[in-house]
C-alpha atoms as a PDB file:
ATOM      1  CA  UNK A   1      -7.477 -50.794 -35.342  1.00  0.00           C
ATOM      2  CA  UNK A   2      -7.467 -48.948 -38.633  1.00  0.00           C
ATOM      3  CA  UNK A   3     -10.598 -47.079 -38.060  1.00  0.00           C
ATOM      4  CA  UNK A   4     -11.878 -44.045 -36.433  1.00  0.00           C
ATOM      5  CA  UNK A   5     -15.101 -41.933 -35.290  1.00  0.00           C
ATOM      6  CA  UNK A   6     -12.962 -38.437 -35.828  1.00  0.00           C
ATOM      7  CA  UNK A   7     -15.056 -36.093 -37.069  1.00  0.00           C
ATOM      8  CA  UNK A   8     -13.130 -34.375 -39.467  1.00  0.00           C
ATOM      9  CA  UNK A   9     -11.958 -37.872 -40.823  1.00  0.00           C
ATOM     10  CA  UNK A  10     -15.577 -39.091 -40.925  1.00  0.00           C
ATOM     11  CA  UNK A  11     -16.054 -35.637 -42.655  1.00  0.00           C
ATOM     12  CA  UNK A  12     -12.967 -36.421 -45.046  1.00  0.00           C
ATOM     13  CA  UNK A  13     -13.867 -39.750 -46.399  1.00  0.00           C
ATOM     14  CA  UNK A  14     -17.585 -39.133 -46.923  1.00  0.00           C
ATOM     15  CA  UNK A  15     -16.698 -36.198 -48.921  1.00  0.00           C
ATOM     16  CA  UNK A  16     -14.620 -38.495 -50.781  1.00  0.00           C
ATOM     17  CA  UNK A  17     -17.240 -40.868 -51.224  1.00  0.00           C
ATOM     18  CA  UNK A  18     -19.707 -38.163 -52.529  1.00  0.00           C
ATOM     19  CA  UNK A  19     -16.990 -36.067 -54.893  1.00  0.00           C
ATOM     20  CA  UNK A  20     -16.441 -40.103 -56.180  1.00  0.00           C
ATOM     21  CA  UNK A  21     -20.211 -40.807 -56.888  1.00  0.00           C
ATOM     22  CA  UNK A  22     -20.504 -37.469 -58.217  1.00  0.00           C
ATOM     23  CA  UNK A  23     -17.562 -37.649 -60.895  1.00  0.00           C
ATOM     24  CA  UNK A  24     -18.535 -41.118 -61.877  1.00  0.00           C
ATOM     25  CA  UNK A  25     -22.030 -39.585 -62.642  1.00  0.00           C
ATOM     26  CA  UNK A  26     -20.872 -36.772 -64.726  1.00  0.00           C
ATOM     27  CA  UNK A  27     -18.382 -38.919 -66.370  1.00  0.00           C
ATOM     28  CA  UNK A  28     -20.413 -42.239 -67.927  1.00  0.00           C
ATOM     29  CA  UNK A  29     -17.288 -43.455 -70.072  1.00  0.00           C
ATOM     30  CA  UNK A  30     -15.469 -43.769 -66.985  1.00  0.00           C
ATOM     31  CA  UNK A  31     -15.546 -47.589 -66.094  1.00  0.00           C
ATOM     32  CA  UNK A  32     -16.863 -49.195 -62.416  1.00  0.00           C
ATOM     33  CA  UNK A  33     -16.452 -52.739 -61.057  1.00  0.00           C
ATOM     34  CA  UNK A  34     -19.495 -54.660 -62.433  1.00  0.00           C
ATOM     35  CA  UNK A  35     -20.166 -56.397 -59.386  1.00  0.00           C
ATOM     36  CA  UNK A  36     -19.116 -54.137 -56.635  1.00  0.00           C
ATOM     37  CA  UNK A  37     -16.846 -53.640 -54.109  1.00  0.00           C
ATOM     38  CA  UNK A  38     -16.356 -53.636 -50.213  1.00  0.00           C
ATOM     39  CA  UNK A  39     -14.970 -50.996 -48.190  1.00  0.00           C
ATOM     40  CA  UNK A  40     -13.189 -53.307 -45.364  1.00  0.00           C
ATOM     41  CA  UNK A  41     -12.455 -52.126 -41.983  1.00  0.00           C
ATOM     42  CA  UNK A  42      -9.985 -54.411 -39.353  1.00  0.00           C
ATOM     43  CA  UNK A  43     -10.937 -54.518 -35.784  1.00  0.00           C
ATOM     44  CA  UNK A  44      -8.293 -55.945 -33.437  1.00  0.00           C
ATOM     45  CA  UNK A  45      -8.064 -59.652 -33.075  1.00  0.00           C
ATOM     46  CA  UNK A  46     -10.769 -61.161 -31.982  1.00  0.00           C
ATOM     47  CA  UNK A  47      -8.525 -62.377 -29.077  1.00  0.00           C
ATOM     48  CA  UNK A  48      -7.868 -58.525 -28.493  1.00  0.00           C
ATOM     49  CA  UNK A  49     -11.791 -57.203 -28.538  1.00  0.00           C
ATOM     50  CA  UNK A  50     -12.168 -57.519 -31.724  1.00  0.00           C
ATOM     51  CA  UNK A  51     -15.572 -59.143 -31.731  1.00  0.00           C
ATOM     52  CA  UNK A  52     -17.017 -56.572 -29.182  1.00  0.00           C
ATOM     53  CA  UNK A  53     -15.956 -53.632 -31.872  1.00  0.00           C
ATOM     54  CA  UNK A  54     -17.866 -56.069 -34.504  1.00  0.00           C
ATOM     55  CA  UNK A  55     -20.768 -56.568 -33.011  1.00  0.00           C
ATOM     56  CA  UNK A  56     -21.130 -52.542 -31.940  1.00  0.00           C
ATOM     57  CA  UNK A  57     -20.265 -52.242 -35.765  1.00  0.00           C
ATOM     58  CA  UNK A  58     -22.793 -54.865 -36.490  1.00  0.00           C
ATOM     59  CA  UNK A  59     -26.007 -52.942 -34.129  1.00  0.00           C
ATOM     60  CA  UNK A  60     -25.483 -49.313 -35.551  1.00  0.00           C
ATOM     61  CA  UNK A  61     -25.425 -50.725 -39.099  1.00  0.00           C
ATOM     62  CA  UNK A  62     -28.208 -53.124 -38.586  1.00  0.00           C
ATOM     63  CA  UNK A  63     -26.425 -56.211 -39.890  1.00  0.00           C
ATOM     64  CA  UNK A  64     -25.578 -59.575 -37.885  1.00  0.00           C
ATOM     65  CA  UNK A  65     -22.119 -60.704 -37.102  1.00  0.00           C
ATOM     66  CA  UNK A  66     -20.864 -63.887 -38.637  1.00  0.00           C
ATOM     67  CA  UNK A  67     -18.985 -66.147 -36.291  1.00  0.00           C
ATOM     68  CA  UNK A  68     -16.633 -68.438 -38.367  1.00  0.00           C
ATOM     69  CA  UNK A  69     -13.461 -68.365 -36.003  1.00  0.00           C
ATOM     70  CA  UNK A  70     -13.269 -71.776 -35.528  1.00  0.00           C
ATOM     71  CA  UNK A  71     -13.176 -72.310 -38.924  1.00  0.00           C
ATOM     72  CA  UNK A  72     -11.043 -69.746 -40.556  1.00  0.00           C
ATOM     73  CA  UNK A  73     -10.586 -67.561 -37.496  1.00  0.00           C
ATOM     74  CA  UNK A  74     -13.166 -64.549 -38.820  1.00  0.00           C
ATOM     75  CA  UNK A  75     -15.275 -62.617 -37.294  1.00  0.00           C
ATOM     76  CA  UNK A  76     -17.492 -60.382 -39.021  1.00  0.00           C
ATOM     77  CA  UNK A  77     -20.229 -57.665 -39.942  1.00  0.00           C
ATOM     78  CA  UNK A  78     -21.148 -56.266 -43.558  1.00  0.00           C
ATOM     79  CA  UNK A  79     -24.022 -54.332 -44.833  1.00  0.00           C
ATOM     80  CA  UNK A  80     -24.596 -53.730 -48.347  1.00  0.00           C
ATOM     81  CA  UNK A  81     -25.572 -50.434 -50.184  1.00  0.00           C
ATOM     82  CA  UNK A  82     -26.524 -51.992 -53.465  1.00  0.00           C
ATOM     83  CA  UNK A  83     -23.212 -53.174 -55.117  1.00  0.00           C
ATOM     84  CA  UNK A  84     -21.096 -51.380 -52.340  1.00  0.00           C
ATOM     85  CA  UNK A  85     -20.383 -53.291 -49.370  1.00  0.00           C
ATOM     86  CA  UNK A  86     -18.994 -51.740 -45.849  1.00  0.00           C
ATOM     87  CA  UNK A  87     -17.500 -54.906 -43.704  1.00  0.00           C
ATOM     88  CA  UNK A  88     -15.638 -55.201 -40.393  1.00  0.00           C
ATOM     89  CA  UNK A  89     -13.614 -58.072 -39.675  1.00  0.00           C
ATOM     90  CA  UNK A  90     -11.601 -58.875 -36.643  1.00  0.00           C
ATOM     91  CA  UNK A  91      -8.997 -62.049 -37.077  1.00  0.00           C
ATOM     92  CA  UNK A  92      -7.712 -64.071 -34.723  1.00  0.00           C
ATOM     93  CA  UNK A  93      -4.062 -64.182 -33.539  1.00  0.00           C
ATOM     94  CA  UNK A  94      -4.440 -67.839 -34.508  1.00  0.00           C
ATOM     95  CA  UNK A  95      -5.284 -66.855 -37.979  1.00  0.00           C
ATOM     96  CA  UNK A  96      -2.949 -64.056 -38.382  1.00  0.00           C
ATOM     97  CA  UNK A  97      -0.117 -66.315 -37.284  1.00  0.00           C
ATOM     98  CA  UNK A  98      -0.449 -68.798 -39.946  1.00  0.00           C
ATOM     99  CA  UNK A  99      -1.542 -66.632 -42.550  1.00  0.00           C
ATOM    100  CA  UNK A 100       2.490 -64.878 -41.937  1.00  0.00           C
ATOM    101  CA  UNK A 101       3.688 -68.038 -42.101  1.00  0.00           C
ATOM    102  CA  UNK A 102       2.514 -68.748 -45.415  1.00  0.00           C
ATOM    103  CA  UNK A 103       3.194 -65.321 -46.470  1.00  0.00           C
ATOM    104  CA  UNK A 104       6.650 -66.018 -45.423  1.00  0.00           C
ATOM    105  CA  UNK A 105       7.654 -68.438 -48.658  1.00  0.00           C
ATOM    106  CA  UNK A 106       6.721 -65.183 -50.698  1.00  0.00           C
ATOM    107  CA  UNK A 107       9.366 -64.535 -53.076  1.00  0.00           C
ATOM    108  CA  UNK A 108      11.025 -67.975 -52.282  1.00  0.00           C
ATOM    109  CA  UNK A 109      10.329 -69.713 -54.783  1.00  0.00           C
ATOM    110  CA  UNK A 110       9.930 -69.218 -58.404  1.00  0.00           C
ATOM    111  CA  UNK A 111       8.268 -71.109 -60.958  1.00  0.00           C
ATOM    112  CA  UNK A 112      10.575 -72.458 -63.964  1.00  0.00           C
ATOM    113  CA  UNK A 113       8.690 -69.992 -66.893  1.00  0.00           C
ATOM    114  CA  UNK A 114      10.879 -71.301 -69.494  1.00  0.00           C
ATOM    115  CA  UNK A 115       9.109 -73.781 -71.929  1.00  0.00           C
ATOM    116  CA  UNK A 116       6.073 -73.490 -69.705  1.00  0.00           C
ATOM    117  CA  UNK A 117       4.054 -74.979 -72.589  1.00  0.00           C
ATOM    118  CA  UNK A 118       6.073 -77.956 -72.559  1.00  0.00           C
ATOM    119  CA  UNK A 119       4.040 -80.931 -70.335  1.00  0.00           C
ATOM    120  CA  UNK A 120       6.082 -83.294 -68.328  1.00  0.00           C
END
């Protein structure tokens, strides 16, 4: 779990979020994303209570959790501030597992760059 209800690191990251808003104001030449963001937090798996943390995410905030383990093992809750986004997600061991072992070919192989204009 990668998120807390600490005070002083609620207190922290708000006042992050505020000096942020507040320096982009002053500072218009300074460039955003044009279509927003999300601030992402990870629950535990959803085999670990993961969905319990999203849905108490998902009633404070207002929003509805999504359900779509069975498809791509997510389970979710976002609510959106404008362009700004603040999601939960909890993923399921099932999920996690496969998406290491696809994440374990990184760096294994290497596309042939030379003549990569040429068609074959």
């Amino acid at each position: 779990m990668s998120f807390t209800t600490d005070p002083d690191a609620r207190q922290a990251f708000i006042t992050g979020l505020r000096d942020l808003a507040w320096y982009l104001a002053a500072h218009p030449a300074v460039p955003v994303l044009r279509y927003g963001t999300e601030i992402h937090l990870h629950a535990n798996s959803t085999d670990d209570g993961g969905c319990a943390q999203v849905d108490h995410f998902a009633r404070q905030l207002g929003a509805t959790a999504e359900n779509s383990i069975a498809h791509d093992g997510h389970y979710e809750a976002a609510r959106c501030f404008g362009p700004v986004g603040y999601k939960i997600i909890a993923i399921s061991q099932a999920r996690m597992a496969h998406y290491h072992a696809e994440a374990s070919y990184t760096g294994c192989v290497t596309p042939d760059t030379s003549g990569s204009d040429r068609h074959v």
